[in-house]
C-alpha atoms as a PDB file:
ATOM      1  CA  UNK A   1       6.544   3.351  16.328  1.00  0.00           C
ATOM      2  CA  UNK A   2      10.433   1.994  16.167  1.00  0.00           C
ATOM      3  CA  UNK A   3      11.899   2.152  19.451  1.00  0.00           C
ATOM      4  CA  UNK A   4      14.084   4.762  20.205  1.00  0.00           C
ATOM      5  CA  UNK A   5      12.930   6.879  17.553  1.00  0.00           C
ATOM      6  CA  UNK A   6      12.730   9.964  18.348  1.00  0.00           C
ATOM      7  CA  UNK A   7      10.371  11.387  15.798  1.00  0.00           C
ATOM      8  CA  UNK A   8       6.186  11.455  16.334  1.00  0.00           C
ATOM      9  CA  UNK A   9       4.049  10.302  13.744  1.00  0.00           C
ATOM     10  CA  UNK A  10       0.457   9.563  13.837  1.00  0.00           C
ATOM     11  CA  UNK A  11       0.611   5.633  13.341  1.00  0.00           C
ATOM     12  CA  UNK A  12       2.811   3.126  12.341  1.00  0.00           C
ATOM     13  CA  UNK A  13       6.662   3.842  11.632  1.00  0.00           C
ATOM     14  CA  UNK A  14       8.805   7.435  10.904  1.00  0.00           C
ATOM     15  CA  UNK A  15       9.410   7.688   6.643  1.00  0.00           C
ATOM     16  CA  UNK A  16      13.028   6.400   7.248  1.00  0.00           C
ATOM     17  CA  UNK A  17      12.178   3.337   9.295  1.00  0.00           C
ATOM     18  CA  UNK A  18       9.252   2.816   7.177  1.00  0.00           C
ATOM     19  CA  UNK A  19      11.368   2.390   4.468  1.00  0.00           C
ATOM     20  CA  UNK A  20      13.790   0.501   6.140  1.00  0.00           C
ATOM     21  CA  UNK A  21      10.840  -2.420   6.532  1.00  0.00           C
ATOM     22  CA  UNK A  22       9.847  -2.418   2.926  1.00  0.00           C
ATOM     23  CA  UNK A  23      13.529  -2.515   2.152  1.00  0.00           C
ATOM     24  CA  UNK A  24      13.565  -6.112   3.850  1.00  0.00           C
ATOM     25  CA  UNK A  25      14.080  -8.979   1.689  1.00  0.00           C
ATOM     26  CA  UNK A  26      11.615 -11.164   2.899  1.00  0.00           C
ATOM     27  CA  UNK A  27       8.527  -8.152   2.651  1.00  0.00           C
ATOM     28  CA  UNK A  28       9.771  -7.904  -0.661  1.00  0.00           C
ATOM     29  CA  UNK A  29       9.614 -11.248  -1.425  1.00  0.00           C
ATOM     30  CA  UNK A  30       5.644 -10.906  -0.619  1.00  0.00           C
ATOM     31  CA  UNK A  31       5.599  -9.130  -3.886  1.00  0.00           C
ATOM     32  CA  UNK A  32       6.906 -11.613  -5.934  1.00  0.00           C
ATOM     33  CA  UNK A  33       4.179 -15.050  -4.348  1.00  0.00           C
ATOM     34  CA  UNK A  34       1.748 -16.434  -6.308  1.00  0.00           C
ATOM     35  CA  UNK A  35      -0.358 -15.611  -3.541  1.00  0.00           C
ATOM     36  CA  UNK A  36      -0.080 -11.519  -4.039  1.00  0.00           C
ATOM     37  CA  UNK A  37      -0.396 -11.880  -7.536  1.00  0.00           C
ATOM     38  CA  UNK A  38      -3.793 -13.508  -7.302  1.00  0.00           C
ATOM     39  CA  UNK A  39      -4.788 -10.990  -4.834  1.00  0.00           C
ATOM     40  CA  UNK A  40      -3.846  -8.279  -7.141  1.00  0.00           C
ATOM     41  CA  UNK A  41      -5.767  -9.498  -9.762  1.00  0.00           C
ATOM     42  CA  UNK A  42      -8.511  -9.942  -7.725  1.00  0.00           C
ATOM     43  CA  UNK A  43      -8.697  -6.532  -6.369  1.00  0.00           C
ATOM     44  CA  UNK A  44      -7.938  -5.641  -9.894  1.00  0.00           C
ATOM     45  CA  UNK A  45     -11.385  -6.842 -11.232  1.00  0.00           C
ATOM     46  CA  UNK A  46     -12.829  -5.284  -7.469  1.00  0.00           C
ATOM     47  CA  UNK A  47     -11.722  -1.822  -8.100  1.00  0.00           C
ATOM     48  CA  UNK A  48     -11.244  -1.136 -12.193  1.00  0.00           C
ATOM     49  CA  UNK A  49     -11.131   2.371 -11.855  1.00  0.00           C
ATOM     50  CA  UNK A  50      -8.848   4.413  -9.028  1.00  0.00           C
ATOM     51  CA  UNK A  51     -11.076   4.687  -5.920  1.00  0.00           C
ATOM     52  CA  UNK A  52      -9.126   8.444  -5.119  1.00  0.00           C
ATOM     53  CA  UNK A  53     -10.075   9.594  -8.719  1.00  0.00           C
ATOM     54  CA  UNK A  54     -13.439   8.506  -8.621  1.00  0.00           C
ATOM     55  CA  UNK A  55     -13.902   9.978  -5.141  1.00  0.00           C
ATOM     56  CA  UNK A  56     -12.888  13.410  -7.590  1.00  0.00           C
ATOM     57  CA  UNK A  57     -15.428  12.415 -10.399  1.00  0.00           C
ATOM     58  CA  UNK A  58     -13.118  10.959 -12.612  1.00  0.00           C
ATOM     59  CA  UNK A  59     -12.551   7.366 -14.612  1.00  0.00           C
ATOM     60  CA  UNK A  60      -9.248   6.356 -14.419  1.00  0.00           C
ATOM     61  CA  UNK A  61      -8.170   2.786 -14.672  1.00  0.00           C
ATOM     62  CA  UNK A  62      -6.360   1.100 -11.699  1.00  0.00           C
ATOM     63  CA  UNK A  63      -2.800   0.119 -12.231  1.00  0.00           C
ATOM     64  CA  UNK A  64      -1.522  -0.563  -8.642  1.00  0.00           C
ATOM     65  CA  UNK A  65      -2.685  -2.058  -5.698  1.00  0.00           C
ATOM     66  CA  UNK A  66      -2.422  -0.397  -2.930  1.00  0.00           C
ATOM     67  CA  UNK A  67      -2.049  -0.639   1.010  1.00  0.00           C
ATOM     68  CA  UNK A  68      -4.828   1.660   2.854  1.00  0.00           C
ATOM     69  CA  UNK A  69      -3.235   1.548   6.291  1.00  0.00           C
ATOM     70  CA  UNK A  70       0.773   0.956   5.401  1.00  0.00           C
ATOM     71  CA  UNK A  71       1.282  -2.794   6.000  1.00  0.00           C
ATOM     72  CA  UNK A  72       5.152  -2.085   7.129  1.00  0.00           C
ATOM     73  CA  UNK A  73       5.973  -5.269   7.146  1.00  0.00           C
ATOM     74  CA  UNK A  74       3.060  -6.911   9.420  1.00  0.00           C
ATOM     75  CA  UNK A  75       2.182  -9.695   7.370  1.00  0.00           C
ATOM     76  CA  UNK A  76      -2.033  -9.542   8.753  1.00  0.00           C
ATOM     77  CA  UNK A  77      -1.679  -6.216   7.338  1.00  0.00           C
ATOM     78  CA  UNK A  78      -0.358  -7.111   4.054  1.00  0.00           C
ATOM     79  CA  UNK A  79      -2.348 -10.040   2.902  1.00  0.00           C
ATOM     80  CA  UNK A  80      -6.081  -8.112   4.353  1.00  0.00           C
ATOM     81  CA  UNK A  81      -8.049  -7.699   1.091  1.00  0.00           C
ATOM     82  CA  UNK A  82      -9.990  -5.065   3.484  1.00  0.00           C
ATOM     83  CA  UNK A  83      -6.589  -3.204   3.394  1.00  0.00           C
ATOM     84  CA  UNK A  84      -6.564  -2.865  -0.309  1.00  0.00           C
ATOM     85  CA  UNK A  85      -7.787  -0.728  -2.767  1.00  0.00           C
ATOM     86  CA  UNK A  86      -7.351   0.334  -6.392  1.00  0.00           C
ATOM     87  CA  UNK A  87      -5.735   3.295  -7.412  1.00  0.00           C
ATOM     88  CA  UNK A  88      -4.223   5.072 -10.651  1.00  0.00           C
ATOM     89  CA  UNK A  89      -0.195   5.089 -10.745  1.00  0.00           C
ATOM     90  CA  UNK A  90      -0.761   8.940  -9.757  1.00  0.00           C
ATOM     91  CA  UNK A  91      -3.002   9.050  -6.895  1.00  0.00           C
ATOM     92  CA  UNK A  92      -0.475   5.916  -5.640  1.00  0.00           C
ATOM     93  CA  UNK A  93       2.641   7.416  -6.275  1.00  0.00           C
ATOM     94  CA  UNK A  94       0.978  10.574  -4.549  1.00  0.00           C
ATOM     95  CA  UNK A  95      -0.393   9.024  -1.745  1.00  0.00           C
ATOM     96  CA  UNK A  96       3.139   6.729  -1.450  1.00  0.00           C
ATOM     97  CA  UNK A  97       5.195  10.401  -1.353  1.00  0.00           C
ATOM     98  CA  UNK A  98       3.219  12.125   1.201  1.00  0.00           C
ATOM     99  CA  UNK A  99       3.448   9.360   3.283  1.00  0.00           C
ATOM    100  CA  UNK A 100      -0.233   8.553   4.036  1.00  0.00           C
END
């Protein structure tokens, strides 16, 4: 929740504030440390194949790594391998839209 927001959403931050705290410089940063990349490629060899198309009986290779709960910006959040999972470009750019 932002303060002073006026609109209700189940956790975390509203779409446009959301955004707002990925659009900070220093989350983005996160992105670019050795530190993600060797997380990514160790959830990489974790989940191969896209845990939302498997749940759906299909094979599909992962190609992004991807948040469970939206970190939005709280670092704990962001760095929890627990908070990560495999999915297909699709199912993440899906999941990424509708805001879940």
């Amino acid at each position: 929740m932002e303060p002073g927001c006026p609109v209700l959403v189940p956790f975390g931050r509203c779409p446009v504030h959301r955004l707002a705290k990925l659009e900070d410089p220093v989350v983005r940063k996160w992105y670019r440390l050795a530190r993600w990349l060797a997380l990514r490629d160790l959830m990489l060899q974790v989940d191969p194949f896209c845990r939302q198309c498997l749940r759906e009986g299909r094979k599909v290779l992962t190609a992004e790594i991807d948040h469970i709960v939206p970190h939005e910006g709280v670092a704990s959040r962001f760095w929890d391998a627990g908070n990560l999972q495999g999915l297909c470009k699709s199912c993440h750019s899906k999941k990424t839209r509708d805001g879940r």
